[in-house]
Every structure is written in C-alpha cells, then in structure tokens.
PDB file of N, CA and C in Angstrom:
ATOM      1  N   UNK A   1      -2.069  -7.797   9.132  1.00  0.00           N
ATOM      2  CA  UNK A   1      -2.117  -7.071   7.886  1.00  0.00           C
ATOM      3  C   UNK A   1      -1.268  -5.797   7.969  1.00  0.00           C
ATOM      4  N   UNK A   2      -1.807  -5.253   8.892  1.00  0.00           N
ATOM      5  CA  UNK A   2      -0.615  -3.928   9.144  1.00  0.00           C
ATOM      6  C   UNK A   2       0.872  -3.966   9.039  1.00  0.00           C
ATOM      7  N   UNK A   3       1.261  -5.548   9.744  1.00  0.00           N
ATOM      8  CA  UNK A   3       2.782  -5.603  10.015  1.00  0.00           C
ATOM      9  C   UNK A   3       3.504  -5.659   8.231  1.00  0.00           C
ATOM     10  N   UNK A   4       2.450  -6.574   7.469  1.00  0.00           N
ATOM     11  CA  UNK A   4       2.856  -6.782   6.464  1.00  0.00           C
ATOM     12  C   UNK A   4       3.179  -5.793   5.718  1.00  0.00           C
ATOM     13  N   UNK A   5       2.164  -4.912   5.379  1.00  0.00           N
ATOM     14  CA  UNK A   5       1.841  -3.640   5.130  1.00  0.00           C
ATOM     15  C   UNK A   5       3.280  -2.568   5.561  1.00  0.00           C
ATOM     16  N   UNK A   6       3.242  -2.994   6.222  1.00  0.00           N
ATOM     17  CA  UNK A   6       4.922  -2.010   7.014  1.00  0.00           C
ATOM     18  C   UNK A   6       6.059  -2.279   6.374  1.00  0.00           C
ATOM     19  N   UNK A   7       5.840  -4.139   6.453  1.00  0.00           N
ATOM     20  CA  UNK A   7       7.561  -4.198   6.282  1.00  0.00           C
ATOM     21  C   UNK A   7       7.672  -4.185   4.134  1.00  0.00           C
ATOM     22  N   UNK A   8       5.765  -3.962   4.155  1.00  0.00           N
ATOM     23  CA  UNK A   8       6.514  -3.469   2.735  1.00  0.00           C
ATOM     24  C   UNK A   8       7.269  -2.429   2.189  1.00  0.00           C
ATOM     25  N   UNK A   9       6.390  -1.874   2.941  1.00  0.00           N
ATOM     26  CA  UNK A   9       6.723  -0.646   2.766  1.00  0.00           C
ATOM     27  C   UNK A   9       7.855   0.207   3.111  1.00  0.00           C
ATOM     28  N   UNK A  10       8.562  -0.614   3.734  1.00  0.00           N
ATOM     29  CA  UNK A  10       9.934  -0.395   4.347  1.00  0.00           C
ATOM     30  C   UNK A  10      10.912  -0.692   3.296  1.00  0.00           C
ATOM     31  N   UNK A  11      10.483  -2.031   2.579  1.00  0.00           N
ATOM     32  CA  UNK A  11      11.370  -2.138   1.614  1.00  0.00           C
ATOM     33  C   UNK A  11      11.016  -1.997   0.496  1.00  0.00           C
ATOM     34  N   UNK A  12      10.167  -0.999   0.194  1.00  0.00           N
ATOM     35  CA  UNK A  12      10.146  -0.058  -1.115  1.00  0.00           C
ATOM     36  C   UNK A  12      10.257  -1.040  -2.193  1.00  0.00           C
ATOM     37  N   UNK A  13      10.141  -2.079  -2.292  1.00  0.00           N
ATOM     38  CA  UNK A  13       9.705  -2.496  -3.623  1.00  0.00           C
ATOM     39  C   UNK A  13       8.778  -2.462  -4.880  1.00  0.00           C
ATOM     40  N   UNK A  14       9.057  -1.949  -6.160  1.00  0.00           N
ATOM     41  CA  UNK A  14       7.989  -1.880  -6.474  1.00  0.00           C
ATOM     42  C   UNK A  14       7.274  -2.854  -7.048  1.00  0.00           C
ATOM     43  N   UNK A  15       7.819  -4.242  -7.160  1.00  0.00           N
ATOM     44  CA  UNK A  15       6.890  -5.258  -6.962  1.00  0.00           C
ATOM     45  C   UNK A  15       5.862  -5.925  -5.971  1.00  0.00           C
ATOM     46  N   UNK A  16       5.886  -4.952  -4.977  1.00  0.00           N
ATOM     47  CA  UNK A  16       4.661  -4.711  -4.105  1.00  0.00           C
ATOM     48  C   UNK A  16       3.469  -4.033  -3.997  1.00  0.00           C
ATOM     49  N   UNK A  17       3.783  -3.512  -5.308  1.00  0.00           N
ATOM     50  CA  UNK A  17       2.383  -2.517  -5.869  1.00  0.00           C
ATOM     51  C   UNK A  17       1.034  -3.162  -5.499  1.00  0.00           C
ATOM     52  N   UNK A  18       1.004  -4.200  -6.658  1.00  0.00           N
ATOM     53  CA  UNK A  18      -0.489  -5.061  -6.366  1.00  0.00           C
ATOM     54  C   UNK A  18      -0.504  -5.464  -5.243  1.00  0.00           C
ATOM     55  N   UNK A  19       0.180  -5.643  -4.162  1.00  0.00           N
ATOM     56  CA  UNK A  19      -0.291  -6.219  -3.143  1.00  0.00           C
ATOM     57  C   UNK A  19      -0.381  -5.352  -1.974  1.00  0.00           C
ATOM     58  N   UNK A  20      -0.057  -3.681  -2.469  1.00  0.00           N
ATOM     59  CA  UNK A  20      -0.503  -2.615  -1.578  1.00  0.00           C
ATOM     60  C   UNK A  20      -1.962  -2.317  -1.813  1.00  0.00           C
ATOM     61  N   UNK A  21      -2.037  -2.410  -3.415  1.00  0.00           N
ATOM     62  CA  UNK A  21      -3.344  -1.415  -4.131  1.00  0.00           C
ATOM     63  C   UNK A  21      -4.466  -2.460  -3.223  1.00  0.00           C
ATOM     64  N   UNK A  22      -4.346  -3.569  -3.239  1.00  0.00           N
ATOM     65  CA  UNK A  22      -5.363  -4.483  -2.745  1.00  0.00           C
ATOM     66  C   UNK A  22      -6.319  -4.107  -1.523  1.00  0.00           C
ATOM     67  N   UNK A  23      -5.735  -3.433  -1.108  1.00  0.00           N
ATOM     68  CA  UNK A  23      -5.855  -2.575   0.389  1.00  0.00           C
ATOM     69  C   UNK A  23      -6.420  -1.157   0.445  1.00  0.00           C
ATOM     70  N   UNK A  24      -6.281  -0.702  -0.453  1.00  0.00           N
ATOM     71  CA  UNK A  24      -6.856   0.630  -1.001  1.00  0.00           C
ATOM     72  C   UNK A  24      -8.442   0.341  -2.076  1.00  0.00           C
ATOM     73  N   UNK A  25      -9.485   1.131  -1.379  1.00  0.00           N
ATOM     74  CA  UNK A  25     -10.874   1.138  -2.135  1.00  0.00           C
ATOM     75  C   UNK A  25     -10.884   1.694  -3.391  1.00  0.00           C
ATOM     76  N   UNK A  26      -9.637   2.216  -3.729  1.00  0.00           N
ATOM     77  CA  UNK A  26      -9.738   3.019  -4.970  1.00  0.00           C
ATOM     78  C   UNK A  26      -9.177   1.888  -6.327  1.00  0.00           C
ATOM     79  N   UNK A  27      -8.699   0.827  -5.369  1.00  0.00           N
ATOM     80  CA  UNK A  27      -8.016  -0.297  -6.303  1.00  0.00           C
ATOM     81  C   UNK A  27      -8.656  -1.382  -6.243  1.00  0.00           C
ATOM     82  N   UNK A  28      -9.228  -1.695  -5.111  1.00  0.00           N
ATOM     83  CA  UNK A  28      -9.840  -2.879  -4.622  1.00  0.00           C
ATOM     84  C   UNK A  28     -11.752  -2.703  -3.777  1.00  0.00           C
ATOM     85  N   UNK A  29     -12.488  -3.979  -4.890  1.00  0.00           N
ATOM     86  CA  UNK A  29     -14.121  -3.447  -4.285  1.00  0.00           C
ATOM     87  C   UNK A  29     -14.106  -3.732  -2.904  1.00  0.00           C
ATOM     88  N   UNK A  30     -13.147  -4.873  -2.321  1.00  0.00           N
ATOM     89  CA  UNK A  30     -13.703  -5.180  -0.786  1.00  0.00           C
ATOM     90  C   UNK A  30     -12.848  -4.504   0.275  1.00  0.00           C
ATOM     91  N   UNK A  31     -11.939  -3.156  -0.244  1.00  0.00           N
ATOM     92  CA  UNK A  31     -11.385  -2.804   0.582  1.00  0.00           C
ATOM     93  C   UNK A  31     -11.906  -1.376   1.445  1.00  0.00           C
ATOM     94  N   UNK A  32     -13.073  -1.345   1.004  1.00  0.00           N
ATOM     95  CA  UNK A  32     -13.774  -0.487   1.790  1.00  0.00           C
ATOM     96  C   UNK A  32     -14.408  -1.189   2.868  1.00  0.00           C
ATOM     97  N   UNK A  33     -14.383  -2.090   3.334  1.00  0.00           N
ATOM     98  CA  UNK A  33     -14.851  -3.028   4.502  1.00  0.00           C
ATOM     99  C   UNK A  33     -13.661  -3.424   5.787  1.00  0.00           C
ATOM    100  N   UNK A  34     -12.544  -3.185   5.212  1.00  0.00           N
ATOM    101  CA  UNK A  34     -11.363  -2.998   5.999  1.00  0.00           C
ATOM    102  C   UNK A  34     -11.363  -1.684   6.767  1.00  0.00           C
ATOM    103  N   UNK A  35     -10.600  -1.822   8.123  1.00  0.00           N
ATOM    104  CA  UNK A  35     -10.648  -0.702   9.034  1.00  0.00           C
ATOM    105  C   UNK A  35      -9.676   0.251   8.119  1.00  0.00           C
ATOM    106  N   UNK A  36      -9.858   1.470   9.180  1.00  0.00           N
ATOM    107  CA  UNK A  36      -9.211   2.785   8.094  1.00  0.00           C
ATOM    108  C   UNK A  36      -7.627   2.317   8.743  1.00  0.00           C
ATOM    109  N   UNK A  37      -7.817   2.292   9.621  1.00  0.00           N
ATOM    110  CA  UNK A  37      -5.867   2.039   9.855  1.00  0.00           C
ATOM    111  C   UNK A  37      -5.036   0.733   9.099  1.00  0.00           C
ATOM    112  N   UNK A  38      -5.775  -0.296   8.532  1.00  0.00           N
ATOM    113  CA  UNK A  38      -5.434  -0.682   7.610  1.00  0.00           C
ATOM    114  C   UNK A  38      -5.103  -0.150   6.014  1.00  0.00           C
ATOM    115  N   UNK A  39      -5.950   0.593   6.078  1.00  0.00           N
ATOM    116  CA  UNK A  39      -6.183   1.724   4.784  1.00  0.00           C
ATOM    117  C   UNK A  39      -4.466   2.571   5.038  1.00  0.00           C
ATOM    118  N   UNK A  40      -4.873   2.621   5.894  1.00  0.00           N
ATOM    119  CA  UNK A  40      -3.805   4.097   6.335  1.00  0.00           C
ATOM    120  C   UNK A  40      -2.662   3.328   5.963  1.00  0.00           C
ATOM    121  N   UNK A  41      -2.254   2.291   6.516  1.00  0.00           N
ATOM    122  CA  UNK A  41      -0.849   1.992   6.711  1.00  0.00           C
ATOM    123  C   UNK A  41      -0.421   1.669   4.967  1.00  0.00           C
ATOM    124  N   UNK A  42      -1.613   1.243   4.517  1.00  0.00           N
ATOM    125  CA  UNK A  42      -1.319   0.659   3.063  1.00  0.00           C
ATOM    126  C   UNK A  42      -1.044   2.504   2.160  1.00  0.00           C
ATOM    127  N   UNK A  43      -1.601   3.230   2.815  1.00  0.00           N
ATOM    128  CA  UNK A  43      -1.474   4.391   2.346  1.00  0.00           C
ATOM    129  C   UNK A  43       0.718   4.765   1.932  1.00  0.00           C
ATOM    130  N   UNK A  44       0.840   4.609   3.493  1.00  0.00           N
ATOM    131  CA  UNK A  44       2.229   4.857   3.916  1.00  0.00           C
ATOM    132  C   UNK A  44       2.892   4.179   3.381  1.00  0.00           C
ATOM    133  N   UNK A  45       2.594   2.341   2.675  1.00  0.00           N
ATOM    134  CA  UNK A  45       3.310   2.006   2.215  1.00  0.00           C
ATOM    135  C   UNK A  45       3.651   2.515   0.924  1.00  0.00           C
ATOM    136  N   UNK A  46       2.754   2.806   0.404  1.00  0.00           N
ATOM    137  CA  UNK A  46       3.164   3.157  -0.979  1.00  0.00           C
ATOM    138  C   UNK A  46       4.137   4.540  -0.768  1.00  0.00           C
ATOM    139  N   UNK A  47       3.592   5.358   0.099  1.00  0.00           N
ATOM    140  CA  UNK A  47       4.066   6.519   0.142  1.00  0.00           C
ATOM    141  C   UNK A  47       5.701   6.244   0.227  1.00  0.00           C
ATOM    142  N   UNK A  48       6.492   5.393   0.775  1.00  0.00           N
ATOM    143  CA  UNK A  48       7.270   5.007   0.963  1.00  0.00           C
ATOM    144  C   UNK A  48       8.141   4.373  -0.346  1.00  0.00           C
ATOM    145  N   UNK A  49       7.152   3.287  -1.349  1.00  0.00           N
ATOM    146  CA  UNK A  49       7.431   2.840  -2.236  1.00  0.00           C
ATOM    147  C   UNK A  49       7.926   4.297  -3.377  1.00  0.00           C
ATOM    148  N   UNK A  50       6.619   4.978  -3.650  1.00  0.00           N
ATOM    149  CA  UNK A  50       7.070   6.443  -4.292  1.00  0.00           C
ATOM    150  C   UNK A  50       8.555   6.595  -4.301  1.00  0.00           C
ATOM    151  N   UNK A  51       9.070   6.686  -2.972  1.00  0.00           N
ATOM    152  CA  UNK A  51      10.144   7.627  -2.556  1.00  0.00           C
ATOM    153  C   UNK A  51      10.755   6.770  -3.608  1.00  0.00           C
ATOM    154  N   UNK A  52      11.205   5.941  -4.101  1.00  0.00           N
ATOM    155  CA  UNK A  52      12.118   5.236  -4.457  1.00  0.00           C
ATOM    156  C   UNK A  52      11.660   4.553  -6.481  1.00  0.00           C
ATOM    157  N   UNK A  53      10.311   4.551  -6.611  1.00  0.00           N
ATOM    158  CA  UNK A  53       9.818   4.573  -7.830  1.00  0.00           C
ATOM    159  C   UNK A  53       8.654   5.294  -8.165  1.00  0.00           C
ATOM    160  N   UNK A  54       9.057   6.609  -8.418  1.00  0.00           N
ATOM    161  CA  UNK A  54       7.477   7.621  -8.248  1.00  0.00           C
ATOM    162  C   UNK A  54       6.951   7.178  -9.889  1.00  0.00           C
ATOM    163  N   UNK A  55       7.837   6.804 -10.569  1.00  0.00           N
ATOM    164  CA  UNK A  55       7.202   6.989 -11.927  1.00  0.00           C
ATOM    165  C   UNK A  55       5.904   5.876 -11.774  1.00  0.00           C
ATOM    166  N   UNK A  56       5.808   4.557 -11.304  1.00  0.00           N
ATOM    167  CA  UNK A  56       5.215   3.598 -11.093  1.00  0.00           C
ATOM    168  C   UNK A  56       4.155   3.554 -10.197  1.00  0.00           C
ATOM    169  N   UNK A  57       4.049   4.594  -9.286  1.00  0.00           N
ATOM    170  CA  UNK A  57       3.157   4.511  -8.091  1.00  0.00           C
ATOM    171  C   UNK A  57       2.332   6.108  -8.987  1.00  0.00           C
ATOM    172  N   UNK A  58       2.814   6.627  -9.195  1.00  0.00           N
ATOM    173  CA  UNK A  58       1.941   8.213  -9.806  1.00  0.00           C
ATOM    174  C   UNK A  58       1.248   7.631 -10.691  1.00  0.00           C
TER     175      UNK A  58
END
C-alpha cells in the first residue's frame, strides 16, 4: 500500500485523488483501522499532488 501510495504521489496526478482520499479517515470510514504510516504516506501523496493541482486537492 505504501509503495503505491508513493509512486502516486510521485506522479502527481490528479486523477489519483479518490484513490488517495480512500486512505485518509477524513474521507474514508475504514481508514481509521489502517496503520498511521499508511495514513502518513497517503498524507504526502497528496501533498505532492497539491504541488501541481492545489485548486483540486484544497
């Protein structure tokens, strides 16, 4: 999950939205049952995605 999580986030797409938010408890009910470094990395991805479409991720 992490790796995935990475190489999304590497390539900043923002058709990877839904499949970051999924990963985040604030988007998703079962993602508070996931470890936090899963959390985290899905964090970074977006953070990453931002850089490149903030209007879409804000």
């Amino acid at each position: 999950m992490t790796l995935a999580l990475k190489a999304q986030g590497n390539a900043a797409q923002p058709e990877c939205l839904k499949r970051i938010q999924k990963f985040l408890p604030g988007f998703s009910s079962n993602a508070h049952q996931l470890p936090v470094k899963v959390q985290v990395d899905a964090v970074m991805a977006l953070r990453n995605t931002a850089k490149k479409d903030t209007r879409r991720v804000s």
